[in-house]
Protein backbone atom coordinates (compact mmCIF):
# COMPACT_ATOMS: atom_id res chain seq x y z
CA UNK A 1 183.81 -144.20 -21.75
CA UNK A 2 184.83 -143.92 -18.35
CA UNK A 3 182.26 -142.19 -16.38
CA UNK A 4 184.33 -142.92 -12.85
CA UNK A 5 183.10 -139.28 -11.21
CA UNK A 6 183.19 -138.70 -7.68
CA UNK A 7 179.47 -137.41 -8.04
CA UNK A 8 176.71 -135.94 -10.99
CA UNK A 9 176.32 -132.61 -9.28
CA UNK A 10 179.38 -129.83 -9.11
CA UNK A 11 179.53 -127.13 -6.95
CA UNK A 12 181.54 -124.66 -9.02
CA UNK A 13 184.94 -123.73 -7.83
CA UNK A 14 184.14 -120.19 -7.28
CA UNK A 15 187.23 -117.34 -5.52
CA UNK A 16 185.61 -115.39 -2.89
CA UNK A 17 182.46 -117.75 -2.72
CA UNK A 18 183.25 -121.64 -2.32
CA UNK A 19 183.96 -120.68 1.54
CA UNK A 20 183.98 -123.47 4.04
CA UNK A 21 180.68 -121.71 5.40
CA UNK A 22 179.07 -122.28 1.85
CA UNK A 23 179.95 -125.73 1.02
CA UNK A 24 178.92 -126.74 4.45
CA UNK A 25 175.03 -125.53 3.80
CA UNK A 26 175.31 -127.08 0.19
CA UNK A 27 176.99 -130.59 2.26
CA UNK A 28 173.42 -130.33 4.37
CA UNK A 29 171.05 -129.66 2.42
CA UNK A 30 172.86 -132.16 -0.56
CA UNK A 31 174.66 -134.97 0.88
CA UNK A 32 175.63 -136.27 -2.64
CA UNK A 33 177.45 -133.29 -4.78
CA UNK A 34 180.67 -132.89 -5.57
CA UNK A 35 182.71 -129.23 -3.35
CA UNK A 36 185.22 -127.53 -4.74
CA UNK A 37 187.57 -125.37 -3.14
CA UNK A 38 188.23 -121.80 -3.85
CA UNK A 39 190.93 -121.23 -6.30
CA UNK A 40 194.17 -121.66 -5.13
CA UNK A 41 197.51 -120.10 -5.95
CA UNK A 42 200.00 -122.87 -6.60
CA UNK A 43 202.96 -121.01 -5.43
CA UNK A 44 201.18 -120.40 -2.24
CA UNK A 45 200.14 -124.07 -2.24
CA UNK A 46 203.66 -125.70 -2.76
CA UNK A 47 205.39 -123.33 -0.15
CA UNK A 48 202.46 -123.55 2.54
CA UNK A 49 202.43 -120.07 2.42
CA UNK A 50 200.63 -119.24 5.78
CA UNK A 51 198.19 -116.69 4.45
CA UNK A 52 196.41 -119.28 1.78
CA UNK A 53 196.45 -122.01 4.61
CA UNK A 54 192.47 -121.27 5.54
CA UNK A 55 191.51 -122.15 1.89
CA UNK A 56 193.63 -125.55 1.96
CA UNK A 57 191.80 -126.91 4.91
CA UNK A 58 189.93 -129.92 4.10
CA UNK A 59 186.91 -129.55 6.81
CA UNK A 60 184.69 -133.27 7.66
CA UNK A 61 181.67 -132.18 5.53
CA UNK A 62 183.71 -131.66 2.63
CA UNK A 63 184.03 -134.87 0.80
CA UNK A 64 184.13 -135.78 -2.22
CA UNK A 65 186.06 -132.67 -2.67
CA UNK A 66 188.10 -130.97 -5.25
CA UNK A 67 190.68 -128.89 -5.00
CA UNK A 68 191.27 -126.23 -7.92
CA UNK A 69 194.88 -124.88 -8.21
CA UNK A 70 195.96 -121.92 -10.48
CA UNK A 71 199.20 -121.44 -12.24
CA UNK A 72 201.09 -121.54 -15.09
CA UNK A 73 205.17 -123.45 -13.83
CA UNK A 74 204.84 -127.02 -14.43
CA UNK A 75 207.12 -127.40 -11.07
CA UNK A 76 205.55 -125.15 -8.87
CA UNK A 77 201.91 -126.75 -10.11
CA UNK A 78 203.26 -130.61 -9.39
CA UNK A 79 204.13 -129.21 -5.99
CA UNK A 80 200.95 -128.01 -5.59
CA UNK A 81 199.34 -131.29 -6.40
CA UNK A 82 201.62 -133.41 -4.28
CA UNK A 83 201.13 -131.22 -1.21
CA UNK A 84 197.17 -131.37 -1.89
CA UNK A 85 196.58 -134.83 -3.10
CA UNK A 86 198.18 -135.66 0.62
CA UNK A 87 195.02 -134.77 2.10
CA UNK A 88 192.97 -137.40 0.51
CA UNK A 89 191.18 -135.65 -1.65
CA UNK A 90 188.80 -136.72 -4.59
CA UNK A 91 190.51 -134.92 -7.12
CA UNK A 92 192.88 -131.82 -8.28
CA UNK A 93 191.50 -129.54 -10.71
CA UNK A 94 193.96 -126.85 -13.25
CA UNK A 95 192.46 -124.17 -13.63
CA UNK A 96 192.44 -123.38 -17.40
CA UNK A 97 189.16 -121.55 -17.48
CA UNK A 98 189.85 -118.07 -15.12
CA UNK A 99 189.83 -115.03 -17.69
CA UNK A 100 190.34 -112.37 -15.10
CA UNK A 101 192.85 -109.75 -16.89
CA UNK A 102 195.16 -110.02 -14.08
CA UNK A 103 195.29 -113.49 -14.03
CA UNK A 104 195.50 -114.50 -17.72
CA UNK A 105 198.62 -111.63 -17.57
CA UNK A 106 200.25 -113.87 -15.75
CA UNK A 107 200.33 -116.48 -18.36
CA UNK A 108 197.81 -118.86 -15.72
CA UNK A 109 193.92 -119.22 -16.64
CA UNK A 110 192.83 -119.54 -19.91
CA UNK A 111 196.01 -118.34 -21.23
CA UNK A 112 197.36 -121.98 -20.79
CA UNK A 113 194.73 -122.64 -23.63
CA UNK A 114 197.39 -120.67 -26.02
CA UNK A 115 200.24 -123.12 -25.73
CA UNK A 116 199.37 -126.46 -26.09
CA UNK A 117 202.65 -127.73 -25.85
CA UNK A 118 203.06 -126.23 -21.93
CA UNK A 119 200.21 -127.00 -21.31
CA UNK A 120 201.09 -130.62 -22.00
CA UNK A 121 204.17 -130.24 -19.60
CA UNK A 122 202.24 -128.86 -16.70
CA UNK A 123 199.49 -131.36 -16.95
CA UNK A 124 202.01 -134.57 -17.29
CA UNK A 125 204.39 -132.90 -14.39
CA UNK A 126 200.75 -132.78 -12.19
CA UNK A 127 199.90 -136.69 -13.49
CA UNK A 128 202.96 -137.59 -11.88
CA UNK A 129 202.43 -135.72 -8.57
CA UNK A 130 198.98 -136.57 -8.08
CA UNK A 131 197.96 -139.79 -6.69
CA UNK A 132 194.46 -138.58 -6.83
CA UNK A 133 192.20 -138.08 -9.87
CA UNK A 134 193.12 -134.81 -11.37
CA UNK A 135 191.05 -132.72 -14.04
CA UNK A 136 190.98 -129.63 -16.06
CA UNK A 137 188.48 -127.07 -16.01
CA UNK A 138 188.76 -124.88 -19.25
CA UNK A 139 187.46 -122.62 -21.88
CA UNK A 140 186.80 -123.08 -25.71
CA UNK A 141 189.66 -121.28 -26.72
CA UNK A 142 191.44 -118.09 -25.25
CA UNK A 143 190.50 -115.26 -28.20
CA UNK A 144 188.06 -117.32 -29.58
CA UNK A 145 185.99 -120.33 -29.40
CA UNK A 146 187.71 -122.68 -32.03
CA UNK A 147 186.18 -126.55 -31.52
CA UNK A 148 188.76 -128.19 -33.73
CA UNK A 149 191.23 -126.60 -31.27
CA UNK A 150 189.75 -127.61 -28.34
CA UNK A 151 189.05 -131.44 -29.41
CA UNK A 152 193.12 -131.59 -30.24
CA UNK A 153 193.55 -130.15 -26.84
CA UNK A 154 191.22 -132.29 -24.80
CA UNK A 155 192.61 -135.44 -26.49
CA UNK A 156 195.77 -134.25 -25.40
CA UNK A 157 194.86 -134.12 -21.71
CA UNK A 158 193.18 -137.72 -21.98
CA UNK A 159 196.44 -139.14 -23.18
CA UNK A 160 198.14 -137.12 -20.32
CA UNK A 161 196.02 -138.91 -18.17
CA UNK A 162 193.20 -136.20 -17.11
CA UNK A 163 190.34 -138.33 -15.74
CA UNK A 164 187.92 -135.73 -16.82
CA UNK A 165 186.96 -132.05 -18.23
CA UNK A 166 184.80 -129.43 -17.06
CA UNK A 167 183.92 -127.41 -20.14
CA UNK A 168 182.77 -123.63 -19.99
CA UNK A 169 181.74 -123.51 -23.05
CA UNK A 170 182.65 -119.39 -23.94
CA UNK A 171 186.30 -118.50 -25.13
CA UNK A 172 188.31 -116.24 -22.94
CA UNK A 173 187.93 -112.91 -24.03
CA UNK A 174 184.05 -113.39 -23.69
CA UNK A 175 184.75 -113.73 -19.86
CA UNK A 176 180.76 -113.94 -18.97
CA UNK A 177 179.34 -112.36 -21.90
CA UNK A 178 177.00 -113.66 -24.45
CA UNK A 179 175.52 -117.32 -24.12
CA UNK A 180 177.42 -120.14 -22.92
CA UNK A 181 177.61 -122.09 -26.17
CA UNK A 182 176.15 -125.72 -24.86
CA UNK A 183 176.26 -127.09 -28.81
CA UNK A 184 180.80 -127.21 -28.36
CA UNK A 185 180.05 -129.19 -24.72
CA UNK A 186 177.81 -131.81 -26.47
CA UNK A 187 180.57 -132.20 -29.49
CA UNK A 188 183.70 -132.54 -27.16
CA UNK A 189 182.13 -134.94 -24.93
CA UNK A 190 181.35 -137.00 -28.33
CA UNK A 191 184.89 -136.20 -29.30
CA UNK A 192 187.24 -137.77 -25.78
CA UNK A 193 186.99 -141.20 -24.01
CA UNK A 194 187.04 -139.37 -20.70
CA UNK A 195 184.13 -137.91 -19.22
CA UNK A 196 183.26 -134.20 -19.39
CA UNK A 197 181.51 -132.14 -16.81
CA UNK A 198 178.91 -129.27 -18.50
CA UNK A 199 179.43 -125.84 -16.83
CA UNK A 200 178.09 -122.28 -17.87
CA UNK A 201 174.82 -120.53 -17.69
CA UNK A 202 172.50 -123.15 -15.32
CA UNK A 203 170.37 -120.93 -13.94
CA UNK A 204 167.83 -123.80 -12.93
CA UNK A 205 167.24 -127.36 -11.37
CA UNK A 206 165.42 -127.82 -14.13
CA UNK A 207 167.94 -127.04 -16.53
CA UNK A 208 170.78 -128.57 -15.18
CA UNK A 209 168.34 -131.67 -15.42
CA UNK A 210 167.95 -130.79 -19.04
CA UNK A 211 171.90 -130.41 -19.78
CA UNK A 212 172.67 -133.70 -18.09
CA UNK A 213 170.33 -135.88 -19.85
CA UNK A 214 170.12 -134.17 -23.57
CA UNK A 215 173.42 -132.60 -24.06
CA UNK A 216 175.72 -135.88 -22.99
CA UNK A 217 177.37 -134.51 -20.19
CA UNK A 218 178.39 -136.93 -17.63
CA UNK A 219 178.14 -134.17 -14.95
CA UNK A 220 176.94 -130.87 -14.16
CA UNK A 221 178.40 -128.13 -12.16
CA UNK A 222 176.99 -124.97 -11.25
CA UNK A 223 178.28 -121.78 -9.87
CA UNK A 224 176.64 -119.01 -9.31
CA UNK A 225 173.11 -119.98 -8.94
CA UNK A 226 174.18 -122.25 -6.44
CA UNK A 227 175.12 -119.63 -4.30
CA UNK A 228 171.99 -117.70 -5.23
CA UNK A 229 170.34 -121.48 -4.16
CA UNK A 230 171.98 -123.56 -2.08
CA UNK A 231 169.44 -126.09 -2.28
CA UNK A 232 169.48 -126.29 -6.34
CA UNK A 233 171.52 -129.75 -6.29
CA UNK A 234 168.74 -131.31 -3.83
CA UNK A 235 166.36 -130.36 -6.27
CA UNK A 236 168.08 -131.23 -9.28
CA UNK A 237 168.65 -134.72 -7.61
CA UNK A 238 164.90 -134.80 -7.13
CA UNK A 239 163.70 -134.00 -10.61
CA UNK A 240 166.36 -136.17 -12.47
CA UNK A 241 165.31 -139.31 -9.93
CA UNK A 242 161.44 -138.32 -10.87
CA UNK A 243 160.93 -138.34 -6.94
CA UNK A 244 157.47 -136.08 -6.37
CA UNK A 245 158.96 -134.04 -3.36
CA UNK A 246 158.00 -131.31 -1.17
CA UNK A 247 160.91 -129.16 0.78
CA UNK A 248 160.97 -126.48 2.28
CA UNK A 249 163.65 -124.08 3.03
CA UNK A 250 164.17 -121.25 5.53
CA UNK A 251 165.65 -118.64 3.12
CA UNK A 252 166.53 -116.58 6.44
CA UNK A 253 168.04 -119.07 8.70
CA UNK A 254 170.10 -120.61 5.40
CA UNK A 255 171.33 -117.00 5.23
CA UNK A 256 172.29 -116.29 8.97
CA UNK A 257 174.52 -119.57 9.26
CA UNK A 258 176.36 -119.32 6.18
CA UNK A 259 177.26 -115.68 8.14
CA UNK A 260 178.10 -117.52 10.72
CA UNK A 261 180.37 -119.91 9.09
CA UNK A 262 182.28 -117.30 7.36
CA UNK A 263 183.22 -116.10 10.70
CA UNK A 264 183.88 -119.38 12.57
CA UNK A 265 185.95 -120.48 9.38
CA UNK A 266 188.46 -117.72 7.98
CA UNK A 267 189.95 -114.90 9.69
CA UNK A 268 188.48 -111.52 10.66
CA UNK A 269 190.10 -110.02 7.51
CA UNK A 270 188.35 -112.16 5.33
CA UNK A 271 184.79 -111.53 6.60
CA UNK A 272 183.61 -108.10 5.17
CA UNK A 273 185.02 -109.35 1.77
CA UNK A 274 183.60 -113.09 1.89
CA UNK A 275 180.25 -111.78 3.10
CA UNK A 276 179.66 -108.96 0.73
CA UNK A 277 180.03 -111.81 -2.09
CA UNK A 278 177.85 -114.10 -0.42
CA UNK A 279 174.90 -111.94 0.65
CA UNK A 280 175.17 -110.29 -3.26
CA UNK A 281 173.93 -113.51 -4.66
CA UNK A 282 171.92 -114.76 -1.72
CA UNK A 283 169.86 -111.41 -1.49
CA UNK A 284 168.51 -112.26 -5.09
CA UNK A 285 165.61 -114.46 -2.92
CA UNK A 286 164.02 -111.60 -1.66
CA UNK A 287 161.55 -108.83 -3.20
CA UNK A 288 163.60 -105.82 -2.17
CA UNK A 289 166.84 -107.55 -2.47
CA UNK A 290 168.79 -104.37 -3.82
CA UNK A 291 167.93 -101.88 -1.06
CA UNK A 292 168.59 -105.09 1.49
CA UNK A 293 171.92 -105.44 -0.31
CA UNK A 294 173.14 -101.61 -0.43
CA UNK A 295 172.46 -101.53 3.28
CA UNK A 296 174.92 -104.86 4.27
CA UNK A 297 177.22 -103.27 1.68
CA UNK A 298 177.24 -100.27 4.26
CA UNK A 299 178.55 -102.27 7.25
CA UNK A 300 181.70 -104.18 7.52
CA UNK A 301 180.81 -106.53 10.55
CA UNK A 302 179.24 -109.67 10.09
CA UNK A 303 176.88 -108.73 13.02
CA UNK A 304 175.64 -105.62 11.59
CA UNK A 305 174.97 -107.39 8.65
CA UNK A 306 172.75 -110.06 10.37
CA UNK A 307 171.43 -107.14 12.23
CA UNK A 308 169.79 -105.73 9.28
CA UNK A 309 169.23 -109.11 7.97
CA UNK A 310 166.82 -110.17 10.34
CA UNK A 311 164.95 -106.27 10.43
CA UNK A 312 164.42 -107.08 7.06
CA UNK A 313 162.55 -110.48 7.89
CA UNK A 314 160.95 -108.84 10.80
CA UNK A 315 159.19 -106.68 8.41
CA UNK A 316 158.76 -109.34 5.56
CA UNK A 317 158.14 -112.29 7.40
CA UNK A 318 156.46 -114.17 4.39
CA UNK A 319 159.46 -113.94 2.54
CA UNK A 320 161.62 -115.97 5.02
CA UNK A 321 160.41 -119.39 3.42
CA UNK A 322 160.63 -121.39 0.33
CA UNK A 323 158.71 -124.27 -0.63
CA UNK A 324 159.58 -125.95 -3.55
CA UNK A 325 157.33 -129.13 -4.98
CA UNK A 326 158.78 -131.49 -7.87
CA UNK A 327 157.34 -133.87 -9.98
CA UNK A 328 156.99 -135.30 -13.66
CA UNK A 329 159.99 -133.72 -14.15
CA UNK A 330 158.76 -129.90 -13.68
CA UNK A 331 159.53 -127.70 -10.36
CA UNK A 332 156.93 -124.91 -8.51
CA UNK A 333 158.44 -122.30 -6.39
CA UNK A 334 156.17 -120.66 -3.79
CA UNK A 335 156.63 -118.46 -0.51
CA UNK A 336 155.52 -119.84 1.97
CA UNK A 337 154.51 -117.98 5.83
C-alpha cells in the first residue's frame, strides 16, 4: 500500500472553523499535522471570485496544507484544482462527505455518492488539473450506509488516481447522528491499495491513538474536538510515540489569540460569525462554559467578547490552565493555578 501522506494527524476541514486564526494555534502548538482549509466553493474558486479570496490564502504556517473544494461540474471543479494546486499545496480534497440540506440540493456533498458514474468524471477531470496529490473525503453512502457500495466506489477513485480517502464512516442522511460506524473504515481500508484517513467521532488523544493503531487507518483527522482542543494532535503525537510528557497550556491566552487572529485574518464581516463558532467549542474548557457562551453570543465585537472573556478568568483564575501528563500510553487532565 502506499502510505505517501503528507502527515498522521488531520485537522478536519471544517466551514466557519478551519480559520487562518485556528490553524495557526494548531501550527504552534503541533508542528507536524496536516491543515485543511475551510470548504471552498469551486465556482468561486475557478473565477477568483473576490469575496472567497480570504479563504484561498495560503498563510507561512500553513503547510502541509489541504485545500477542500465543493461542487458538483466536473469543469468548474478542474478549474478549481488548477487555480489551487498553483499555490503549492500538499493536496486538493472533493468534498463528498457535506450533508447540509442545502448543499446536497445542489447535487455537491454527499450527493456525488449517488452517481458513481459523475462522480468518476469529476474526479478524472480534477486528476488531470491537479499537479498536486488530490483526495476525497466522503460518506458511506448518501441514504444509507451500503459497504459493498462504497468498496466499488473507492476502487473507482484509486484507479482515477485519488492518492487517498478520508472516510466518515455515517451515510448522509445520518448527518451527525448515531455512532460513527468505525467497523466500514477498518473494511475499506482492507478493501483499496491507497491509503485511507479515519474521521468521525474522536473525541480523545487517546482515541485517535486507539483508531490509528487498531482500526488500520493510515491517518487520523479530527474536527471538532480539535477546536474544542487545539492541543489534541500534540498529545496524540505524544501518546502514540510513548513519550512520558508534561505540557501545559494556557486555556485563556490560547483563546484570546485565536480572537485575535480572526480579526487580523478575514474581514470585519466575518468576525461576529467566525467567533461565535469558535468560542462555542472552545468555551467547552471551562466549568460555566454555557453562561460564558450566552454572554459572547450577546456581543458582536471581537473586543467585547475578549472583554468578558478575561472577567470570566478574573473571577476563575484556576481555570485558565491545563496541564496534561502522558505516559504508557494513558493521558491525565488537571487544572492547574
Amino acid at each position: 500500500m502506499n502510505t505517501n501522506l503528507p502527515g498522521l494527524f488531520f485537522l478536519a476541514p471544517m466551514a466557519e472553523l478551519t480559520t487562518p486564526a485556528l490553524r495557526q494555534v494548531v501550527r504552534r502548538l503541533s508542528p507536524g499535522v496536516v491543515l485543511c482549509s475551510e470548504m471552498l466553493s469551486a465556482g468561486a474558486v475557478a473565477t477568483d471570485a473576490a469575496r472567497n479570496r480570504h479563504m484561498q490564502y495560503r498563510y507561512h504556517f500553513d503547510d502541509p496544507y489541504v485545500y477542500q473544494v465543493l461542487g458538483n461540474e466536473p469543469g468548474i471543479m478542474a478549474g478549481a484544482c488548477r487555480r489551487l494546486t498553483e499555490t503549492g499545496c500538499a493536496s486538493i480534497d472533493i468534498n463528498m462527505g457535506c450533508s447540509a440540506p442545502d448543499i446536497v440540493k445542489t447535487g455537491s456533498g454527499t450527493a456525488l455518492l449517488k452517481n458513481i458514474r459523475h462522480a468518476r468524471e469529476i474526479v478524472r477531470r480534477c486528476r488531470e488539473a491537479a499537479t498536486c496529490m488530490l483526495s476525497v473525503k466522503m460518506r458511506s453512502g448518501f441514504a444509507r450506509s451500503d459497504i459493498d457500495y462504497i468498496i466499488d466506489f473507492a476502487r473507482m477513485l484509486e484507479d482515477e488516481g485519488v492518492n487517498f480517502i478520508t472516510m466518515h464512516p455515517r451515510h448522509g442522511k445520518m448527518a451527525f447522528r448515531r455512532k460513527a460506524d468505525w467497523d466500514i473504515t477498518r473494511t475499506l481500508a482492507g478493501s483499496v491499495n491507497i491509503p485511507v484517513v479515519g474521521n468521525g467521532d474522536i473525541i480523545s488523544a487517546s482515541q485517535a491513538v486507539s483508531r490509528l493503531r487498531q482500526w488500520s487507518c493510515a491517518a487520523i483527522m479530527i474536527g471538532r474536538a480539535a477546536v474544542t482542543e487545539p492541543w489534541i494532535f500534540a498529545v496524540s503525537s505524544d501518546i502514540l510515540n510513548d513519550r512520558k510528557s508534561l505540557r501545559v497550556y494556557n486555556i485563556h491566552k490560547i483563546w484570546l489569540e485565536v480572537l485575535s487572529g480572526i480579526r487580523t485574518f478575514l474581514p470585519r464581516h466575518l468576525h461576529k460569525s467566525r467567533a461565535h463558532r469558535f468560542c462555542f467549542y472552545y468555551s467547552k474548557n471551562v466549568t460555566f462554559h454555557h453562561q460564558l457562551f450566552t454572554g459572547i453570543r450577546n456581543v458582536d465585537k471581537i473586543s467585547h467578547m475578549q472583554e468578558i472573556i478575561n472577567e470570566y478568568f478574573f473571577r476563575n483564575p484556576a481555570e485558565a490552565w491545563k496541564e496534561i501528563n502522558t505516559g504508557d500510553g494513558r493521558i491525565n487532565e488537571t487544572d492547574k493555578i
